[in-house]
PDB file of N, CA and C in Angstrom:
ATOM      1  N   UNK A   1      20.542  38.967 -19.655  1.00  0.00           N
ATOM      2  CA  UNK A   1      20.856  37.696 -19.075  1.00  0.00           C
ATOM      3  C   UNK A   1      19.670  37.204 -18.246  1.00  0.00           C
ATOM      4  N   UNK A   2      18.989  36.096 -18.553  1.00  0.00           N
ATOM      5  CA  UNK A   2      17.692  35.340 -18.075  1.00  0.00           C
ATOM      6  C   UNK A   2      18.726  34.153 -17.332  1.00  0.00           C
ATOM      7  N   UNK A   3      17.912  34.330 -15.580  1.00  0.00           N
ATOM      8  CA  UNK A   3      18.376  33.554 -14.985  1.00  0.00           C
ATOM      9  C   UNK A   3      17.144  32.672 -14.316  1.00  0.00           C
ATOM     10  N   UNK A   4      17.235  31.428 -14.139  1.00  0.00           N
ATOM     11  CA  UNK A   4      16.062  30.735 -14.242  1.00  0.00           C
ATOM     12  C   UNK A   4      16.013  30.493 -12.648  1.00  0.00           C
ATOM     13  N   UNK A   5      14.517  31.005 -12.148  1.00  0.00           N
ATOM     14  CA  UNK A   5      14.376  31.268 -10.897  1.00  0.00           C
ATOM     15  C   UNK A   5      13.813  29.444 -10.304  1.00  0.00           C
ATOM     16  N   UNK A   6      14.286  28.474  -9.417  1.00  0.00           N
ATOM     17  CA  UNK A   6      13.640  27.308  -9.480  1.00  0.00           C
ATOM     18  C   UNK A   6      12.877  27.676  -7.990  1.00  0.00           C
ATOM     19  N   UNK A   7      11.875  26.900  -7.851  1.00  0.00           N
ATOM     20  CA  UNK A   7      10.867  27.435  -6.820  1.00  0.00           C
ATOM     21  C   UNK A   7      11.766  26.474  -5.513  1.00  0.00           C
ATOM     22  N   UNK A   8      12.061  26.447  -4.277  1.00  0.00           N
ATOM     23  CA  UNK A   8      12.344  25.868  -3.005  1.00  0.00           C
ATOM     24  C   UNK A   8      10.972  25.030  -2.596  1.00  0.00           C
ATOM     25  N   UNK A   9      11.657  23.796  -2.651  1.00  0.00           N
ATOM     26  CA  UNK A   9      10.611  22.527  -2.420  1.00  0.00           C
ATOM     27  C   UNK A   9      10.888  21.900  -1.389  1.00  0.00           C
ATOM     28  N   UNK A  10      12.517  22.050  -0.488  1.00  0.00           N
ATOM     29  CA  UNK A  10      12.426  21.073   0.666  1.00  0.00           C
ATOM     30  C   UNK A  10      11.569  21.391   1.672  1.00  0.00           C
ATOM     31  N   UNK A  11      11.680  20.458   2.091  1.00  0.00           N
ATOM     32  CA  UNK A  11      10.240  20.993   3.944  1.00  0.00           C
ATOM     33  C   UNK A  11      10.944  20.586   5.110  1.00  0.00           C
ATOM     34  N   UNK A  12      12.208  19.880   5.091  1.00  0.00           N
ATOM     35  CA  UNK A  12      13.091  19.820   5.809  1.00  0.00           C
ATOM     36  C   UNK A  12      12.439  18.837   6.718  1.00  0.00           C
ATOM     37  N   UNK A  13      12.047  18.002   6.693  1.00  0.00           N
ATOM     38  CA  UNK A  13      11.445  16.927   7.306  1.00  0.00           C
ATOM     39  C   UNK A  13      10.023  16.898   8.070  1.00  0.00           C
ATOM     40  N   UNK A  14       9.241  17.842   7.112  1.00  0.00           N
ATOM     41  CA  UNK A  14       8.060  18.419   7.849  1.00  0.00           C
ATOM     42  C   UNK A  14       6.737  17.699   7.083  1.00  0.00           C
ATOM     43  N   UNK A  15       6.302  16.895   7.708  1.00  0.00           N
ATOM     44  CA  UNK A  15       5.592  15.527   7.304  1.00  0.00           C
ATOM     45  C   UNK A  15       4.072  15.435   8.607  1.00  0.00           C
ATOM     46  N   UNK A  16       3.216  15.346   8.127  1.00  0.00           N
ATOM     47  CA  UNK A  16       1.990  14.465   8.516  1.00  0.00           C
ATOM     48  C   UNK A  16       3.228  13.287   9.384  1.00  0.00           C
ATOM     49  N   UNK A  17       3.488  12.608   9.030  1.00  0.00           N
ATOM     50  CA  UNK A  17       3.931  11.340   9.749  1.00  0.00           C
ATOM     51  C   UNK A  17       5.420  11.841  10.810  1.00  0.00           C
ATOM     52  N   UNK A  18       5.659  12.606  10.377  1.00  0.00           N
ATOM     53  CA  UNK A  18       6.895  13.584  11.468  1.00  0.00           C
ATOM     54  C   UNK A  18       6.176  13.985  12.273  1.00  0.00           C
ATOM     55  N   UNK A  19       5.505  14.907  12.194  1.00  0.00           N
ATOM     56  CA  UNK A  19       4.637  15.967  13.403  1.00  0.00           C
ATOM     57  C   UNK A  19       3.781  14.572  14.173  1.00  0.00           C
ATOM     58  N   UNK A  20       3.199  13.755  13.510  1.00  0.00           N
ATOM     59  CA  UNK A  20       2.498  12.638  14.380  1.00  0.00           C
ATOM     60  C   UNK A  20       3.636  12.109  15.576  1.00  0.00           C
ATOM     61  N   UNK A  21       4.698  11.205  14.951  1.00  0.00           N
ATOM     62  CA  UNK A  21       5.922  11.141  15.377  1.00  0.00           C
ATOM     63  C   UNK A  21       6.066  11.772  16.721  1.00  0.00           C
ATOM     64  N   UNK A  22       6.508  12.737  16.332  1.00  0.00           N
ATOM     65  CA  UNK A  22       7.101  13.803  17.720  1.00  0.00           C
ATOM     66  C   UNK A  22       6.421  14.385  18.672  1.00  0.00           C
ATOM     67  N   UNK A  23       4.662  14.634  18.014  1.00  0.00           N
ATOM     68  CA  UNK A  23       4.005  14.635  19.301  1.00  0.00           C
ATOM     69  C   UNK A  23       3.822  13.776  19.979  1.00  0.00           C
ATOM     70  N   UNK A  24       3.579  12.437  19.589  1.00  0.00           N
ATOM     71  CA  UNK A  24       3.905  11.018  20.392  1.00  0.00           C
ATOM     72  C   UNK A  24       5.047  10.871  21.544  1.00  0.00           C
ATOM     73  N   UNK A  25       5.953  11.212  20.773  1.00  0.00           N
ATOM     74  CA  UNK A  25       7.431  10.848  21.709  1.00  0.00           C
ATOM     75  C   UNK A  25       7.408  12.037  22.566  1.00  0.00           C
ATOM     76  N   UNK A  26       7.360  13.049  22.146  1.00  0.00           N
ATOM     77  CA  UNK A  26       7.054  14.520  23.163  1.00  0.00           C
ATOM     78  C   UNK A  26       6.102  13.864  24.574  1.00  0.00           C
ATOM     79  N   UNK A  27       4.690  13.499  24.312  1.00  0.00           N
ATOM     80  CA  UNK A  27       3.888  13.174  25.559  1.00  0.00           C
ATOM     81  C   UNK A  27       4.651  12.124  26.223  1.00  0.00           C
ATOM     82  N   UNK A  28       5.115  10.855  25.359  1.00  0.00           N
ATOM     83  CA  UNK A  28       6.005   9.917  25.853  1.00  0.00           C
ATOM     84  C   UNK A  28       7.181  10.672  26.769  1.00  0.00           C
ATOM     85  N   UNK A  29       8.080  11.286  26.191  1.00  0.00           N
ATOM     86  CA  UNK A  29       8.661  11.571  27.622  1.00  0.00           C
ATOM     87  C   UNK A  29       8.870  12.492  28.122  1.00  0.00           C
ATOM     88  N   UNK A  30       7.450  13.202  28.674  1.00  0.00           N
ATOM     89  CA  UNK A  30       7.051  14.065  29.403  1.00  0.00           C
ATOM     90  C   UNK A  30       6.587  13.045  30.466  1.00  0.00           C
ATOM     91  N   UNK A  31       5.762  11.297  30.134  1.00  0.00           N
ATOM     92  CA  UNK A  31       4.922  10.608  31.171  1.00  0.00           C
ATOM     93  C   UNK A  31       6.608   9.669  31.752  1.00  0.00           C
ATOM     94  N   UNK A  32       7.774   9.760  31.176  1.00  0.00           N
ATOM     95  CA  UNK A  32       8.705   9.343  31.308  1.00  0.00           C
ATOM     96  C   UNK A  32       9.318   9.707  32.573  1.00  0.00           C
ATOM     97  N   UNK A  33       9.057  11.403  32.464  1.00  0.00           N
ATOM     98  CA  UNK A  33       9.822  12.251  33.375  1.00  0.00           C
ATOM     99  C   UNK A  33       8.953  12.300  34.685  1.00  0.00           C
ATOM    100  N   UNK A  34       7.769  12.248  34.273  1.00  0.00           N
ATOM    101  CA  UNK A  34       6.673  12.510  35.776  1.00  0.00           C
ATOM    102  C   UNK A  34       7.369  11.006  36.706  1.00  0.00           C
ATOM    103  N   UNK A  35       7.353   9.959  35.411  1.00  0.00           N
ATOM    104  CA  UNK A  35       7.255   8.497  36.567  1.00  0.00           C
ATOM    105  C   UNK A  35       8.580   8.840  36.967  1.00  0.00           C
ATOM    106  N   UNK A  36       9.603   9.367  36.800  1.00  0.00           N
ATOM    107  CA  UNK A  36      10.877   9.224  37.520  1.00  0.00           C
ATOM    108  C   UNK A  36      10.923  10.055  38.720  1.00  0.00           C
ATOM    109  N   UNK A  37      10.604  11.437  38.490  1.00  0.00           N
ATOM    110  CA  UNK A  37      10.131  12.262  39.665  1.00  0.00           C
ATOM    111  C   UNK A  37       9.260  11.946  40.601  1.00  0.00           C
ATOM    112  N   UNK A  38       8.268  11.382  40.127  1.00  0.00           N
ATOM    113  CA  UNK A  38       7.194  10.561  41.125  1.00  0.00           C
ATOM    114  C   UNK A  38       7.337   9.303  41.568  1.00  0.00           C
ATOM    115  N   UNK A  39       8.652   8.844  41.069  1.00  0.00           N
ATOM    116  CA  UNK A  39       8.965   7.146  42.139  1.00  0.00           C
ATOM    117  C   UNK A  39       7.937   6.345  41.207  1.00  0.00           C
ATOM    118  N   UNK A  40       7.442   6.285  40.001  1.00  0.00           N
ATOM    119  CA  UNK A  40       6.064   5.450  40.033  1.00  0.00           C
ATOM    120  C   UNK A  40       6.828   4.288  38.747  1.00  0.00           C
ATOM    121  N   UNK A  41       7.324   3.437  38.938  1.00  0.00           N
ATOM    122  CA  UNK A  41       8.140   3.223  37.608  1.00  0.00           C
ATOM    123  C   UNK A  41       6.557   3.050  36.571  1.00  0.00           C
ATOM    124  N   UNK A  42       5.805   2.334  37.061  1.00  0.00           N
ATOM    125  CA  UNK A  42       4.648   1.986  35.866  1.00  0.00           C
ATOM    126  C   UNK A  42       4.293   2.929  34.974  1.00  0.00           C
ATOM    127  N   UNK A  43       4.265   4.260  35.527  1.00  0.00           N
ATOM    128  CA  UNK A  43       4.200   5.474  34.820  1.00  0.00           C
ATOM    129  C   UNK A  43       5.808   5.580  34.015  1.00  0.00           C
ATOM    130  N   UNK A  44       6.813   5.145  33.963  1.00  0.00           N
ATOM    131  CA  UNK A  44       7.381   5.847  33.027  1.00  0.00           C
ATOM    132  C   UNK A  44       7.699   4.305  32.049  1.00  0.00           C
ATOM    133  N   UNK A  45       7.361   3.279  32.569  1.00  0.00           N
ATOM    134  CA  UNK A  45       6.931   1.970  31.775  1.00  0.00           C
ATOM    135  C   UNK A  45       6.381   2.533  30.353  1.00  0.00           C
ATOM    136  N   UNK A  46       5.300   3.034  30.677  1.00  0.00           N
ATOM    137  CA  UNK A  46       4.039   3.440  29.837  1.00  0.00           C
ATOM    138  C   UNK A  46       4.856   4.040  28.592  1.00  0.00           C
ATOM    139  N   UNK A  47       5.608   5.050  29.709  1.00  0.00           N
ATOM    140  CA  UNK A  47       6.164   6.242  28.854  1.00  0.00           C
ATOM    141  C   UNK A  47       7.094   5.944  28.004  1.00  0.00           C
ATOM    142  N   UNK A  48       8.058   5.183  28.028  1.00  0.00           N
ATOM    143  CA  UNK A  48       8.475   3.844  27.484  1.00  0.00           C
ATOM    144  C   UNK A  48       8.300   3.407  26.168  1.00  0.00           C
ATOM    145  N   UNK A  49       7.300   2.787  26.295  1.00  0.00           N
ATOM    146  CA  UNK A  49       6.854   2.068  25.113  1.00  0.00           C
ATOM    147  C   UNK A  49       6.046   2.705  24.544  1.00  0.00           C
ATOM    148  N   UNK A  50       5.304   4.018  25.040  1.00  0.00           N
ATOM    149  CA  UNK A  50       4.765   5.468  24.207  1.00  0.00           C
ATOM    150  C   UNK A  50       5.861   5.970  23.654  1.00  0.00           C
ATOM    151  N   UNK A  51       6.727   5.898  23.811  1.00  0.00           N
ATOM    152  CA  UNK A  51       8.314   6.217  23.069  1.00  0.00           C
ATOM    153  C   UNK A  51       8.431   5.450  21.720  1.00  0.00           C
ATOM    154  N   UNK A  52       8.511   3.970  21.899  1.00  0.00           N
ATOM    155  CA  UNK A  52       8.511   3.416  20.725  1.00  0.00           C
ATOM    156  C   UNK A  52       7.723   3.417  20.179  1.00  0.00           C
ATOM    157  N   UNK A  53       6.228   3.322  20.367  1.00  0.00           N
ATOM    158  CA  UNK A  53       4.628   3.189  19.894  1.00  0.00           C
ATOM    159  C   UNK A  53       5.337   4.579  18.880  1.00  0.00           C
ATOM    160  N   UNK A  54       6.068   5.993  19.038  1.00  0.00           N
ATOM    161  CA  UNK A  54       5.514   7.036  18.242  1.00  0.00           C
ATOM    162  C   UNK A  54       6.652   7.101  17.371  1.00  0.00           C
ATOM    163  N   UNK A  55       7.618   6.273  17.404  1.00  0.00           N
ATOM    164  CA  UNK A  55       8.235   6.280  16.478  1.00  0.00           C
ATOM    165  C   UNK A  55       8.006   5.107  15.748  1.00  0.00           C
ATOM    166  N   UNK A  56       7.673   3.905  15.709  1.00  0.00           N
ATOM    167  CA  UNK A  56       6.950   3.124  15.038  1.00  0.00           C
ATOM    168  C   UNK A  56       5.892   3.692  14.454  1.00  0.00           C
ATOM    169  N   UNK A  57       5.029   4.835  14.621  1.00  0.00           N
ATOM    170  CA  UNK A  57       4.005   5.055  13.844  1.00  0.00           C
ATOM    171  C   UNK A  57       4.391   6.293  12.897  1.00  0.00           C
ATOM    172  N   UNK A  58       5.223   6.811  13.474  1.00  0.00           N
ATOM    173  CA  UNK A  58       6.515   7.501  12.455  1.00  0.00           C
ATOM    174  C   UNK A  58       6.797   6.738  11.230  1.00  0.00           C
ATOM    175  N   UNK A  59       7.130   5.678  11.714  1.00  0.00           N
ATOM    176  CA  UNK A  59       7.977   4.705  10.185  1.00  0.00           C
ATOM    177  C   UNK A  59       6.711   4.074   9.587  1.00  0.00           C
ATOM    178  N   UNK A  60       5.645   3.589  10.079  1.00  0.00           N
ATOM    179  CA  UNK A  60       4.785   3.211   9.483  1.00  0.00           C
ATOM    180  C   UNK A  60       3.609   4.301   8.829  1.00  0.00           C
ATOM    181  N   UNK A  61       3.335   5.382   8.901  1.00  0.00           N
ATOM    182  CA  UNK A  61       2.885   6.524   8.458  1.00  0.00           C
ATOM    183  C   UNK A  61       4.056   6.884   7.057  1.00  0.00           C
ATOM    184  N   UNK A  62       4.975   6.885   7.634  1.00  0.00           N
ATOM    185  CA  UNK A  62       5.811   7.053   6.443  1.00  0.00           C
ATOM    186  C   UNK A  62       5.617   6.376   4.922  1.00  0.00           C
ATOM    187  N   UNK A  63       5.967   5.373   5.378  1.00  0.00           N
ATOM    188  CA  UNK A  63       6.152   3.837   4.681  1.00  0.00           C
ATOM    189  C   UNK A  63       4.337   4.170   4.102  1.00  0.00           C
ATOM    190  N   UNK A  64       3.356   4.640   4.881  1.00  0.00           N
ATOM    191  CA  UNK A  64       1.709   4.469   4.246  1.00  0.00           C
ATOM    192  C   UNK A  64       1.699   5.836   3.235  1.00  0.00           C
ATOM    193  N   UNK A  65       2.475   6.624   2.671  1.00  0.00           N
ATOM    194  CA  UNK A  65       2.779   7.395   2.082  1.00  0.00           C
ATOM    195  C   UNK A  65       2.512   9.203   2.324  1.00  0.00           C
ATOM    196  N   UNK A  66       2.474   9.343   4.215  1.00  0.00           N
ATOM    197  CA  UNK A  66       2.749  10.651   5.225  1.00  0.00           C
ATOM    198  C   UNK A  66       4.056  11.021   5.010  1.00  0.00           C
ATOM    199  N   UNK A  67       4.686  10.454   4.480  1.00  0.00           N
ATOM    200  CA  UNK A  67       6.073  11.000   5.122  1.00  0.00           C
ATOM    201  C   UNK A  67       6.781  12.486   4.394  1.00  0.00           C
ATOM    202  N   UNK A  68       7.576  12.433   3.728  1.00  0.00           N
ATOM    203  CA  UNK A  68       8.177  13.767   3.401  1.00  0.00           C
ATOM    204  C   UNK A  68       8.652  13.556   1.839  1.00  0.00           C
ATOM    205  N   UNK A  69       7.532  14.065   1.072  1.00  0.00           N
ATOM    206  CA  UNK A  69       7.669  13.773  -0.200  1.00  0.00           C
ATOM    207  C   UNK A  69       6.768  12.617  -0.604  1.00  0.00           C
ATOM    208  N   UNK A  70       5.721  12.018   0.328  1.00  0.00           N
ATOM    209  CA  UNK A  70       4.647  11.393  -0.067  1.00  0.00           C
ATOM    210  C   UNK A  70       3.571  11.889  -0.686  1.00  0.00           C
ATOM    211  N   UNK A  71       2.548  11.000  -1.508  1.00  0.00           N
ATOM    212  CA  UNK A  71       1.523  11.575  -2.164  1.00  0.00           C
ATOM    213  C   UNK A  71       0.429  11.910  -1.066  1.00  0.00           C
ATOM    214  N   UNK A  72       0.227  11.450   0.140  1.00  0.00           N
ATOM    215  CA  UNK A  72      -0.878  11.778   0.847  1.00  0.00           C
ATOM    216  C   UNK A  72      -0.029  12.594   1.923  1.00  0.00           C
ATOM    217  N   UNK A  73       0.945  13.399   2.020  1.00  0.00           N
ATOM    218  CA  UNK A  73       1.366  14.218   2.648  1.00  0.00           C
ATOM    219  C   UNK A  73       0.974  15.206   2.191  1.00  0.00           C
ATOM    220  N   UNK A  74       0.203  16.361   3.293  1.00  0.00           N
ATOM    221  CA  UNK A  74      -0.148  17.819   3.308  1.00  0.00           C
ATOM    222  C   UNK A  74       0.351  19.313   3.620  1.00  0.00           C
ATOM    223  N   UNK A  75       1.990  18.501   4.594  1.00  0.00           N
ATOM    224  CA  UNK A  75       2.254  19.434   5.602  1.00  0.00           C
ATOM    225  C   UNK A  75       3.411  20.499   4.374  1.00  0.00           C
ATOM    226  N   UNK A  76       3.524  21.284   4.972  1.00  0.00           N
ATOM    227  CA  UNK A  76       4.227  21.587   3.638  1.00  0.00           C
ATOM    228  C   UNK A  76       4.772  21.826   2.510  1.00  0.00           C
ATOM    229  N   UNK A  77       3.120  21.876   2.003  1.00  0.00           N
ATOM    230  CA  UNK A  77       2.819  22.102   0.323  1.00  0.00           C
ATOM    231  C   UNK A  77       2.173  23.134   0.253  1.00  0.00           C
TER     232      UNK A  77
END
């Protein structure tokens, strides 16, 4: 009995444009947390819209063909 072995291809969302993503939003609100602890709102302003800035470049990395199952994706092959 020949049982046909298929190779495991998901990466479970592990993308050039993911890892960009999340280190973005990671520093984002880490500068989120300082401005709240530190009274400084401008600092967590920043942190803020470094929040959206890294998930916008998430979807647009994606969409430029980084994402998960793109042709110029590396991570996970």
């Amino acid at each position: 009995m020949a049982e046909s072995v298929q190779q495991h291809t998901d990466s479970h969302g592990s993308s050039t444009a993911a890892w960009t993503g999340v280190g973005i939003m990671l520093v984002a609100a880490a500068l989120i947390c300082l401005g709240i602890v530190l009274a400084m709102p401008l600092l967590w302003i920043v942190g803020t819209l470094g929040f959206i800035g890294g998930a916008l470049a998430w979807i647009i990395m994606s969409k430029a063909g980084y994402g998960d199952g793109g042709p110029k994706n590396k991570v996970g092959h």
